[in-house]
N, C-alpha and C. Protein backbone atom coordinates (compact mmCIF):
# COMPACT_ATOMS: atom_id res chain seq x y z
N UNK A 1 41.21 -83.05 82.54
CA UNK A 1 41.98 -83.99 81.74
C UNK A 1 41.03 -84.76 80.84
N UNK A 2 41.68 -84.66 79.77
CA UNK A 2 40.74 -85.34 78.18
C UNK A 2 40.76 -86.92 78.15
N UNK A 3 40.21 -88.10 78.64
CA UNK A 3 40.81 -89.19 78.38
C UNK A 3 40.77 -90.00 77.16
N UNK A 4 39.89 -89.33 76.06
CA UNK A 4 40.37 -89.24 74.72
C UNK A 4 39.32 -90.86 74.57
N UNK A 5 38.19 -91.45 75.52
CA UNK A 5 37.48 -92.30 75.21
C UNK A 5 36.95 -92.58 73.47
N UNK A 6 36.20 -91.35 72.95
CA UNK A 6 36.49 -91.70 71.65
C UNK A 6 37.19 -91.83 70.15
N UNK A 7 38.48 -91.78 70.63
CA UNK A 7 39.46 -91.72 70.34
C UNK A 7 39.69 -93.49 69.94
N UNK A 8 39.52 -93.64 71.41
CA UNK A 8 39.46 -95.37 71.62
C UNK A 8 38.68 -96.08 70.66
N UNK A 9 37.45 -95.34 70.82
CA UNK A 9 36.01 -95.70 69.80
C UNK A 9 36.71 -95.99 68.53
N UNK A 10 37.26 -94.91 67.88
CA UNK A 10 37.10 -94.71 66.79
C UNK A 10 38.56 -95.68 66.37
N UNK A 11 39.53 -95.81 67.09
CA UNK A 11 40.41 -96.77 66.99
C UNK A 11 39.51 -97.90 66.81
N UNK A 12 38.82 -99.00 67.49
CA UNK A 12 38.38 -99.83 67.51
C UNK A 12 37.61 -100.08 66.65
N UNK A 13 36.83 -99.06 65.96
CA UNK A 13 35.86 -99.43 65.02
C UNK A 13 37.03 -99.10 63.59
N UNK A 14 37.84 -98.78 63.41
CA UNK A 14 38.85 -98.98 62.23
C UNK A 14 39.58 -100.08 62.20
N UNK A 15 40.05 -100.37 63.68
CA UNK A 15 41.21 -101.83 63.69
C UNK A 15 40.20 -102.99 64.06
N UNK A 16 39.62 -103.16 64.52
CA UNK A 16 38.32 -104.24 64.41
C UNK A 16 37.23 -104.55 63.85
N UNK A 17 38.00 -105.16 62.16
CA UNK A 17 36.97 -105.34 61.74
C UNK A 17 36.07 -106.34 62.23
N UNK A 18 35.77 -107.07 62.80
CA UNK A 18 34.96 -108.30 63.50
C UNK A 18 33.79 -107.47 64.15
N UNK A 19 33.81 -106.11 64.58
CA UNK A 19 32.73 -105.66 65.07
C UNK A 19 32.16 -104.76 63.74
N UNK A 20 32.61 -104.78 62.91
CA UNK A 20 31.34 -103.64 61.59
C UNK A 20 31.45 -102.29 62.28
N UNK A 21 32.27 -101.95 62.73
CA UNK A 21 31.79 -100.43 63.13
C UNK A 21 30.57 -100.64 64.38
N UNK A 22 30.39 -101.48 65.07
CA UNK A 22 29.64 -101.48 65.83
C UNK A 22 29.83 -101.33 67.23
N UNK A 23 30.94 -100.20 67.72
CA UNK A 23 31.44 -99.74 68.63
C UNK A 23 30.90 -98.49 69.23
N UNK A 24 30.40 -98.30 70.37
CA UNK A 24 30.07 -97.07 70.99
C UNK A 24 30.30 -96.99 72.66
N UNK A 25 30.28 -95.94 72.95
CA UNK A 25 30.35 -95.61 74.89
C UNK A 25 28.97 -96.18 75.27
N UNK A 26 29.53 -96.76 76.63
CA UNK A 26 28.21 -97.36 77.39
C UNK A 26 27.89 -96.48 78.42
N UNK A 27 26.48 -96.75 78.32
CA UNK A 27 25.70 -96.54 80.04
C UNK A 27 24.81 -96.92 80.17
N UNK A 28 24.21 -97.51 81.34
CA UNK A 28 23.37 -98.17 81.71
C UNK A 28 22.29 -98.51 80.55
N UNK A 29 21.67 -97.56 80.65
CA UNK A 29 20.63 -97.26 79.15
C UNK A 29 21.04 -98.34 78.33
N UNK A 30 22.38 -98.40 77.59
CA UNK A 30 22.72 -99.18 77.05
C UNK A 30 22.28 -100.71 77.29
N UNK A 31 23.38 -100.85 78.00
CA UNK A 31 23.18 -102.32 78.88
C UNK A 31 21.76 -102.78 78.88
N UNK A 32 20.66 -101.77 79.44
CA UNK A 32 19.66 -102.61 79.75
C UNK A 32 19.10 -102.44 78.14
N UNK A 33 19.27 -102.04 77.72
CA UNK A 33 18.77 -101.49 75.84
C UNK A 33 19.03 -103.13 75.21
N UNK A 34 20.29 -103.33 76.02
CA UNK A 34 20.94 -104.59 74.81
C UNK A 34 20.14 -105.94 75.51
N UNK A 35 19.95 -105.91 76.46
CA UNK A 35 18.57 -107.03 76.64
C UNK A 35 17.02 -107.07 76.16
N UNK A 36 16.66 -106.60 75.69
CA UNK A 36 15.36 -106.21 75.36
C UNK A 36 15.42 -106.26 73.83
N UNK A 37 16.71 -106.22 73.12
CA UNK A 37 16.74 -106.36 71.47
C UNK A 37 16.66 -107.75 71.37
N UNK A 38 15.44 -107.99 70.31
CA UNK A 38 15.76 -109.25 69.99
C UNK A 38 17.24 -110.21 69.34
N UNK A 39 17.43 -110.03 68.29
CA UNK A 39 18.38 -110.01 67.92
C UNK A 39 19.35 -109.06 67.24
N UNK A 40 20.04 -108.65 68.15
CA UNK A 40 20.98 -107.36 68.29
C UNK A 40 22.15 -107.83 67.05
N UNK A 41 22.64 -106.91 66.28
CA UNK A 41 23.87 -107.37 65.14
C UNK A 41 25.02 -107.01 66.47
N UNK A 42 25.85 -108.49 66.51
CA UNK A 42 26.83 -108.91 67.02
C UNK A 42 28.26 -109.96 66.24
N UNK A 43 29.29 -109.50 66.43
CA UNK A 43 30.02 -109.04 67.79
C UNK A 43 29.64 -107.63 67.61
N UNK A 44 29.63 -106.73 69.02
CA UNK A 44 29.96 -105.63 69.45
C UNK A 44 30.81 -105.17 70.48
N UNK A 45 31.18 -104.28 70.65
CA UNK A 45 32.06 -103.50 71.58
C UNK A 45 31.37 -102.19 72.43
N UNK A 46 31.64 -102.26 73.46
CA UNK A 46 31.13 -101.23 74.44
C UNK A 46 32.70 -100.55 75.37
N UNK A 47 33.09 -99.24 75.11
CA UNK A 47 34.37 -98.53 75.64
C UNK A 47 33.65 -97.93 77.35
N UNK A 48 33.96 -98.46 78.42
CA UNK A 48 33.18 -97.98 79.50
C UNK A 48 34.64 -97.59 80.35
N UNK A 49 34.69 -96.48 81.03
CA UNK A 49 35.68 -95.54 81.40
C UNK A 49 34.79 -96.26 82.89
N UNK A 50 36.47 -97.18 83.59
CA UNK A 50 35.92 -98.17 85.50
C UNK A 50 36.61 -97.42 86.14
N UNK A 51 37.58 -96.50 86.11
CA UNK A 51 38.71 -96.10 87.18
C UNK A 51 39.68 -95.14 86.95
N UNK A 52 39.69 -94.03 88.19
CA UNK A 52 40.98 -92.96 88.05
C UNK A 52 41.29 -93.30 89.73
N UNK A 53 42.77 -93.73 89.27
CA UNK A 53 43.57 -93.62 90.86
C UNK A 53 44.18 -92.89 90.71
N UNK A 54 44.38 -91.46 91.71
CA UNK A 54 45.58 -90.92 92.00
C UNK A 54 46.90 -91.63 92.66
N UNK A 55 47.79 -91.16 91.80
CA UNK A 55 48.93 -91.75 93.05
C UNK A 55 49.47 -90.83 94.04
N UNK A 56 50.80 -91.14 94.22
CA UNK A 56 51.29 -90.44 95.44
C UNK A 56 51.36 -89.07 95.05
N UNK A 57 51.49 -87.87 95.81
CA UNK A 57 52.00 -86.60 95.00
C UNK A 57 53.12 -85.94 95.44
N UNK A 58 53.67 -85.65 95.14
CA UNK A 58 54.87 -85.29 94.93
C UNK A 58 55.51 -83.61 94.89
N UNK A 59 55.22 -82.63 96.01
CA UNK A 59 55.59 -81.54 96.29
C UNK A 59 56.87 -81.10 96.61
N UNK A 60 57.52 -81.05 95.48
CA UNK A 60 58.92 -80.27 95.54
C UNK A 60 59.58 -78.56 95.14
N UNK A 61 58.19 -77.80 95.87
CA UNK A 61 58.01 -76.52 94.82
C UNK A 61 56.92 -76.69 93.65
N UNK A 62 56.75 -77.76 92.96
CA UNK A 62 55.97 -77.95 92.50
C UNK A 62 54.52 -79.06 92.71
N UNK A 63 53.59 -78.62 91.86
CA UNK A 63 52.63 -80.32 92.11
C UNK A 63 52.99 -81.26 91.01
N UNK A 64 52.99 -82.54 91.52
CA UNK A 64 53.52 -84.18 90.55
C UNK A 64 52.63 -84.76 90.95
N UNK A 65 51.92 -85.49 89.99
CA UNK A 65 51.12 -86.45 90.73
C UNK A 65 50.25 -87.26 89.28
N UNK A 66 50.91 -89.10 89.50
CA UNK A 66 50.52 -89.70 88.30
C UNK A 66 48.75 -90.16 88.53
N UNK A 67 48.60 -90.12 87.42
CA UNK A 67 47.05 -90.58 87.99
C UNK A 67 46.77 -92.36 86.91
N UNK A 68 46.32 -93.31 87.35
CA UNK A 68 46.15 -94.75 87.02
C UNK A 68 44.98 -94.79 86.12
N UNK A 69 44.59 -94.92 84.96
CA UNK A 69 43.18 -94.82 84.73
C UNK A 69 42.69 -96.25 84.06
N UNK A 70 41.84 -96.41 84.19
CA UNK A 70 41.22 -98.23 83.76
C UNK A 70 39.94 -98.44 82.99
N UNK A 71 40.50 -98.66 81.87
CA UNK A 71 38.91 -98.77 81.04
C UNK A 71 38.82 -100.33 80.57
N UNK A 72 37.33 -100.33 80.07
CA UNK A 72 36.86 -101.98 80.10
C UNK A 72 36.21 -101.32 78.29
N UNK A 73 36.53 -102.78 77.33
CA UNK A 73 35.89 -102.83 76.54
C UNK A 73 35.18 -104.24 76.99
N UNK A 74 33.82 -103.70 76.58
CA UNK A 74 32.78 -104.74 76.88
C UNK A 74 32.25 -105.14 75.48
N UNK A 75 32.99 -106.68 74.72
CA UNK A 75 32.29 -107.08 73.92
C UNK A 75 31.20 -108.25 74.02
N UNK A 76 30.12 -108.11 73.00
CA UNK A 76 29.08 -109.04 73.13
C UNK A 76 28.90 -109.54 72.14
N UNK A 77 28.68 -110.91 72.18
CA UNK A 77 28.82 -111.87 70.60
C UNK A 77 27.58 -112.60 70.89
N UNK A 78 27.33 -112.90 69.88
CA UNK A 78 25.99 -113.78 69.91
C UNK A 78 26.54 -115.42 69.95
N UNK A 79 25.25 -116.18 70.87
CA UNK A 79 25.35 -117.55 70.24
C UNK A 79 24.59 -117.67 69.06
N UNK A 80 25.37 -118.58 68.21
CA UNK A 80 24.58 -119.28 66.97
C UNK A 80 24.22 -120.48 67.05
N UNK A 81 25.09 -120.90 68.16
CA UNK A 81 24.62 -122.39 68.22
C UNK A 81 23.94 -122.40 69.72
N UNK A 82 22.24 -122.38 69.48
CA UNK A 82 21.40 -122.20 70.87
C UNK A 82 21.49 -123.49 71.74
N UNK A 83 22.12 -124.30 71.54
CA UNK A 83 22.27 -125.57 71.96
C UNK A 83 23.94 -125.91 72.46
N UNK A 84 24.41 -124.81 72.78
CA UNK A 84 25.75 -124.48 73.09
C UNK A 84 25.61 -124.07 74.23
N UNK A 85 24.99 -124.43 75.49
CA UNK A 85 24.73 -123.85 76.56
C UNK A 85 26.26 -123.41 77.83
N UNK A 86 27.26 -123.88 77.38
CA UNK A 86 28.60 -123.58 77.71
C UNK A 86 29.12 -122.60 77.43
N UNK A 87 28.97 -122.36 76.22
CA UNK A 87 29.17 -120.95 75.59
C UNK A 87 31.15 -121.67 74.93
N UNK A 88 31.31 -122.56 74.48
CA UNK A 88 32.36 -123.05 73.60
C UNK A 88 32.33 -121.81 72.26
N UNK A 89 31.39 -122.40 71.44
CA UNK A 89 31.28 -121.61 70.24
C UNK A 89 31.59 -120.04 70.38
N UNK A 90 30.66 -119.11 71.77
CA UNK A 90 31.53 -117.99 71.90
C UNK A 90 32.74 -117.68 72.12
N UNK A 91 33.22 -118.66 72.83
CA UNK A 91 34.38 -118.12 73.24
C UNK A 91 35.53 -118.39 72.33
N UNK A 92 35.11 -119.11 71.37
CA UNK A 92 35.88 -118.85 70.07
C UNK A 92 35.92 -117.77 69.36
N UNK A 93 35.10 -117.05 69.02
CA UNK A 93 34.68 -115.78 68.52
C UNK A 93 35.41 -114.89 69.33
N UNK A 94 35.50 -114.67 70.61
CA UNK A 94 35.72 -113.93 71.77
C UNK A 94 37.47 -114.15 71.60
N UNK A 95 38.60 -115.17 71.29
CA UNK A 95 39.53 -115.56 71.15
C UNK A 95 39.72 -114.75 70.19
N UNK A 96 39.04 -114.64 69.17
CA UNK A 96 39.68 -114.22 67.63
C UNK A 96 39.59 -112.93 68.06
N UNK A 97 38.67 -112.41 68.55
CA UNK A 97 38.47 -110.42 68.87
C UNK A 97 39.79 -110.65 69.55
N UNK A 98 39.78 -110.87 70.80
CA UNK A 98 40.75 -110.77 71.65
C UNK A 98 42.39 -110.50 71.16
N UNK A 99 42.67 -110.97 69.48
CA UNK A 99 43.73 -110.91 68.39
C UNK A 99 43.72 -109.24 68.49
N UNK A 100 42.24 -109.11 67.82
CA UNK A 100 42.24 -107.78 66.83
C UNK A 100 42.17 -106.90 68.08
N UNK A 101 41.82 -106.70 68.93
CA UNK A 101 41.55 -105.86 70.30
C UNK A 101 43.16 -105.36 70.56
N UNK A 102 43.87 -106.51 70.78
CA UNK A 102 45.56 -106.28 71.52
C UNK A 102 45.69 -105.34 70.02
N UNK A 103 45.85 -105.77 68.92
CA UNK A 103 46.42 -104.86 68.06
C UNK A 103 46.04 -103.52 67.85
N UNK A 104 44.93 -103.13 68.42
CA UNK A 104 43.99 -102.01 68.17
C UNK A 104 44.59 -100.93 68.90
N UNK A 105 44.52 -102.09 70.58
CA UNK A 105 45.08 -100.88 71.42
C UNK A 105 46.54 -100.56 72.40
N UNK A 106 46.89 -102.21 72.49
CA UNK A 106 48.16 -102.45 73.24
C UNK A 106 49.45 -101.05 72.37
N UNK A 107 50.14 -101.18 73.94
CA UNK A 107 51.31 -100.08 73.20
C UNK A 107 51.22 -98.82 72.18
N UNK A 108 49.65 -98.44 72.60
CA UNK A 108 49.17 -96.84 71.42
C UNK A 108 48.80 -95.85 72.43
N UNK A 109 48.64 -94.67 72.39
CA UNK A 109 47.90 -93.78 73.23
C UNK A 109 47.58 -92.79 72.12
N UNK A 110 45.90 -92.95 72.50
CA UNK A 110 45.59 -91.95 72.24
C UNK A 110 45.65 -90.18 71.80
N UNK A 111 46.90 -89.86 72.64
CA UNK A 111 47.10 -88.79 73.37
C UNK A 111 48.87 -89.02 73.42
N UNK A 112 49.58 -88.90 73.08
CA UNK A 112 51.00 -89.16 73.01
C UNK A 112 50.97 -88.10 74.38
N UNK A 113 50.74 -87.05 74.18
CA UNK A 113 51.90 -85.98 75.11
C UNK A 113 51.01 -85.87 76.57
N UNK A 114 49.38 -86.62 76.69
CA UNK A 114 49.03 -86.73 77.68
C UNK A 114 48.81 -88.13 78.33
N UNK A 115 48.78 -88.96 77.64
CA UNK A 115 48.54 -90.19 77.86
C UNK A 115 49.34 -91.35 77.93
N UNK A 116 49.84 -92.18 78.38
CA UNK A 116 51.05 -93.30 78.48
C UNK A 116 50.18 -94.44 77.56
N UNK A 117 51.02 -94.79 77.04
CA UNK A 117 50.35 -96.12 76.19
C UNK A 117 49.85 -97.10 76.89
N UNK A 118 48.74 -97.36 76.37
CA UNK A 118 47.72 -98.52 76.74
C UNK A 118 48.50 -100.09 77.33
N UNK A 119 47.75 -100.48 78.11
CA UNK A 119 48.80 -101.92 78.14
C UNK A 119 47.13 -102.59 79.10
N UNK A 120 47.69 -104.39 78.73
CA UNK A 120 46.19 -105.23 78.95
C UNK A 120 46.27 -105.42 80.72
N UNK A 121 45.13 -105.17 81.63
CA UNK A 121 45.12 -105.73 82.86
C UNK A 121 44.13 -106.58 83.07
N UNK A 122 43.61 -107.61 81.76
CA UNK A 122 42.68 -108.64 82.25
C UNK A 122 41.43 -108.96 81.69
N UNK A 123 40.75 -109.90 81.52
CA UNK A 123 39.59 -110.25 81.36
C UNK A 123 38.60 -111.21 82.04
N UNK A 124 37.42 -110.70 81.79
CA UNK A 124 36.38 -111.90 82.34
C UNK A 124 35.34 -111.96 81.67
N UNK A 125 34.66 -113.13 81.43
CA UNK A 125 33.22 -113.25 81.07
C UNK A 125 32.17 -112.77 82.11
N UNK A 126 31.61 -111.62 81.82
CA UNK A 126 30.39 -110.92 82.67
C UNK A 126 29.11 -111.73 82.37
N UNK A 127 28.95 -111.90 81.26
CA UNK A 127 27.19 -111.99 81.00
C UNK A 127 27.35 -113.83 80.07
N UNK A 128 26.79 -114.53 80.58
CA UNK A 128 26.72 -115.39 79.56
C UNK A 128 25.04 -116.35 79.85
N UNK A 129 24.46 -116.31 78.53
CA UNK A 129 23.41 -117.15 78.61
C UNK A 129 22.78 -117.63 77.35
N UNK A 130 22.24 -118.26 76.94
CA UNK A 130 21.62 -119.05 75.60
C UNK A 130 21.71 -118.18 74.12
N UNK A 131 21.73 -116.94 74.89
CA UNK A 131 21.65 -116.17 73.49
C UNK A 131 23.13 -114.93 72.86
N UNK A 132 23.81 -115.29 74.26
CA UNK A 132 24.83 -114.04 73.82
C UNK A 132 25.86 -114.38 74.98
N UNK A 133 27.26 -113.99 75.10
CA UNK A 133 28.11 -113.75 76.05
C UNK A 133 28.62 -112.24 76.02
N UNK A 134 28.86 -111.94 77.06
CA UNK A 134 29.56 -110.78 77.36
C UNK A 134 30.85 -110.79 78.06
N UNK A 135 31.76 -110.56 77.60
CA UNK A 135 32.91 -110.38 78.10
C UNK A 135 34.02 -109.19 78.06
N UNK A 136 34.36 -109.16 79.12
CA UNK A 136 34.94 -107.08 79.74
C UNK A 136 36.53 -107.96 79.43
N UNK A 137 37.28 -106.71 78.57
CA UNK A 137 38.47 -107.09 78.17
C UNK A 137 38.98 -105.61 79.25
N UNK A 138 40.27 -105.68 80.34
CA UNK A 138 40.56 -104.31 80.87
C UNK A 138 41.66 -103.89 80.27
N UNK A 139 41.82 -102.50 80.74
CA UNK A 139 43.46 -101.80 80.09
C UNK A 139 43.59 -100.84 80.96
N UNK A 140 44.99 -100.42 80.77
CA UNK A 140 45.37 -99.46 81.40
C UNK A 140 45.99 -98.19 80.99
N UNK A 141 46.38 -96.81 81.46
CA UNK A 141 47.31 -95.93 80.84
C UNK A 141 47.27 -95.22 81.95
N UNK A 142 47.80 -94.23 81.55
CA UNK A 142 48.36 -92.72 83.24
C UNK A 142 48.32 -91.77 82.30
N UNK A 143 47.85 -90.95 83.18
CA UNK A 143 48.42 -89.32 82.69
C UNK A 143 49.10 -88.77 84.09
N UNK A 144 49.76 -87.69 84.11
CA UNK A 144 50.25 -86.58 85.12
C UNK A 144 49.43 -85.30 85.18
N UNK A 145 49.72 -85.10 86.63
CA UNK A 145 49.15 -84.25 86.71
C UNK A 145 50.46 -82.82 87.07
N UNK A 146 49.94 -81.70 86.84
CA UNK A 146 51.17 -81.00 87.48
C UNK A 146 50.33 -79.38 88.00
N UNK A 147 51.32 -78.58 88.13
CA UNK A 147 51.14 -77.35 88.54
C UNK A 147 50.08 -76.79 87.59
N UNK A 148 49.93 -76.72 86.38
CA UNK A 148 49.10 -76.39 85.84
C UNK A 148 47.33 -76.71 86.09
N UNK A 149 47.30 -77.81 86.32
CA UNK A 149 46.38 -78.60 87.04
C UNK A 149 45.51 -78.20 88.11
N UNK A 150 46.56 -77.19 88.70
CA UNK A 150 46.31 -77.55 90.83
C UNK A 150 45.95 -75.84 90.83
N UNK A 151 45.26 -75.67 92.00
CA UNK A 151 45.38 -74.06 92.36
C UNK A 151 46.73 -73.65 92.83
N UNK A 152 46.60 -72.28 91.88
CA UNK A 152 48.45 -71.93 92.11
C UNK A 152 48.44 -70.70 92.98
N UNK A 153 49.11 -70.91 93.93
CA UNK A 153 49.14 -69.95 94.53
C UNK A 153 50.36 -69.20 94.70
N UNK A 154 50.66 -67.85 95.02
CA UNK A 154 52.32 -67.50 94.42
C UNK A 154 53.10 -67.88 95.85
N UNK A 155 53.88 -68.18 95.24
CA UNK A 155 55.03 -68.58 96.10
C UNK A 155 56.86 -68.07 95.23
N UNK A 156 57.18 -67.64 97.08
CA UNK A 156 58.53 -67.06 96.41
C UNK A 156 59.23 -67.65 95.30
N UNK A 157 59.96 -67.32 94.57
CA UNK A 157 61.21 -68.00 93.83
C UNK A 157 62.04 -68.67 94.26
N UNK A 158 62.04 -70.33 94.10
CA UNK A 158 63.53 -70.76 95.04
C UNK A 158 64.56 -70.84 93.81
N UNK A 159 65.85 -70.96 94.35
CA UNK A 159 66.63 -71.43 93.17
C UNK A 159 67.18 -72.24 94.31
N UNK A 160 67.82 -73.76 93.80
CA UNK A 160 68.72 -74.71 93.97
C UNK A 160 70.00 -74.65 94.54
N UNK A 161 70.44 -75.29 95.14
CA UNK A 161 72.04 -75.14 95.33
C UNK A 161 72.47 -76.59 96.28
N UNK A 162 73.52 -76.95 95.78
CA UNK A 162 74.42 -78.11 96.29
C UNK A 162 74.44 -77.84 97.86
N UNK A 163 74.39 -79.35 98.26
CA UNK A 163 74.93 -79.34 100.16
C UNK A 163 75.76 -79.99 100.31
N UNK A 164 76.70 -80.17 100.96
CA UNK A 164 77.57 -80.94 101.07
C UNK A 164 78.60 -80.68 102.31
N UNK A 165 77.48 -81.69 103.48
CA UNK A 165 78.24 -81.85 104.94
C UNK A 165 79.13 -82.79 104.95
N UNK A 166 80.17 -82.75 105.20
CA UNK A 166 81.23 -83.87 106.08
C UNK A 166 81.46 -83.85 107.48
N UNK A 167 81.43 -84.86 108.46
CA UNK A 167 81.71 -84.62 109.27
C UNK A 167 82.78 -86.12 109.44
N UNK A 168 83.20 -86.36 110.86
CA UNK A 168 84.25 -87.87 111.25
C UNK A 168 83.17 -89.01 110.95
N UNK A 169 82.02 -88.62 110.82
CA UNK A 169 81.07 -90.56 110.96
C UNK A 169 79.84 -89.91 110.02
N UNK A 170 80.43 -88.92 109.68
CA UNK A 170 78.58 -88.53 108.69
C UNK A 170 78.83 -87.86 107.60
N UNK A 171 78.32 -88.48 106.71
CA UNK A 171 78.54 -87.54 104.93
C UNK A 171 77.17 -87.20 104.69
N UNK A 172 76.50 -86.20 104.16
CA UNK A 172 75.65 -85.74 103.92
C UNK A 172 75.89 -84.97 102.93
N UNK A 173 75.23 -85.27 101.61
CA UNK A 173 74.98 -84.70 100.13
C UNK A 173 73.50 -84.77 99.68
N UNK A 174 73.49 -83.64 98.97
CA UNK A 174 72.01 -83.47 98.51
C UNK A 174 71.63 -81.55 97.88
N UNK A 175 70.41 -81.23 97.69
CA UNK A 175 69.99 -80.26 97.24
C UNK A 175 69.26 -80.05 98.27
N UNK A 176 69.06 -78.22 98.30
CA UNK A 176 68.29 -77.56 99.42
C UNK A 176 67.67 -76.62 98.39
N UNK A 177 66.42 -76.24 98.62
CA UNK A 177 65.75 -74.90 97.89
C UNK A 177 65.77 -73.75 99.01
N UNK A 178 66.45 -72.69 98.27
CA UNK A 178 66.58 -71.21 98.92
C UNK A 178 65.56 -70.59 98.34
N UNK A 179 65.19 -69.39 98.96
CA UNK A 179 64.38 -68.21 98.23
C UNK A 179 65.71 -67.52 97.55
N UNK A 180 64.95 -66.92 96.56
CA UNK A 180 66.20 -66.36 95.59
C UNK A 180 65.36 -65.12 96.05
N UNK A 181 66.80 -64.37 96.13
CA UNK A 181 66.93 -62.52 96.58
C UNK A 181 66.31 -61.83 95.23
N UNK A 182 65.13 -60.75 95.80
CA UNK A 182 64.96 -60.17 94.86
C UNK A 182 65.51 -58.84 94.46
């Protein structure tokens, strides 16, 4: 499954202008890269892929099974005012992204026919100190998984058919899968 991360990228660096195109995938490398620059051109954005939950699955003849996935944009803004040791002044900056971010990605997917539209699960300030804040904005979407997905192994043909017990104190309705006669 494709989760279409720069997809995200490339969304973000078109609908946010506040970062200049200064959007890319993180990893570590990164992270420790962005301490060691003196003065790094900020705001930036970092797309870091935190989480795949499977959910329940769902065997009815076939495989079903939604999967949860959770990504973090990690933006970093500079202080300008070094005497802002609260970090006020960022988190003004961090307010205004936080505009252009929802519009970028809330209610879009990447991926229409694999992906469920994006929606916000949260933020926090990660990194904050004299020279910069960091703060992880989260989101969410699903994909499915199905038979195509899974090892297939052959299995007879069922076809469907109505049930329908009555008895004096018991009603029972529903569907049963038969093997269909070959």
């Amino acid at each position: 499954m494709n989760l279409h991360l720069n997809e995200i990228i490339k969304a973000l660096r078109a609908r946010c202008p506040s970062f200049g195109g200064r959007v890319a995938g993180a990893s570590q490398w990164a992270v420790d890269r962005l301490s060691e620059v003196e003065d790094p051109d900020y705001p930036a954005a970092y797309v870091v892929l935190e989480n795949e939950q499977g959910g329940e699955v769902t065997i009815n003849g076939q495989y079903n099974q939604h999967v949860d996935v959770s990504f973090a944009v990690i933006v970093m803004v500079g202080n300008q005012d070094r005497e802002d040791l609260r970090g006020q002044n960022t988190l003004e900056q961090i307010d205004s992204i936080r505009g252009e971010l929802f519009k970028a990605l809330l209610f879009w997917s990447p991926a229409e026919r694999q992906l469920e539209k994006i929606v916000f699960d949260g933020a926090e300030c990660i990194l904050l100190d004299p020279a910069r804040m960091g703060y992880r904005f989260d989101f969410k979407t699903r994909y499915r998984l199905d038979k195509t997905d899974a090892y297939q192994e052959e299995y007879p043909d069922f076809g469907v058919t109505n049930l329908d017990l009555k008895a004096e104190q018991i009603q029972l309705e529903g569907q049963i899968l038969l093997e269909k006669e070959k």
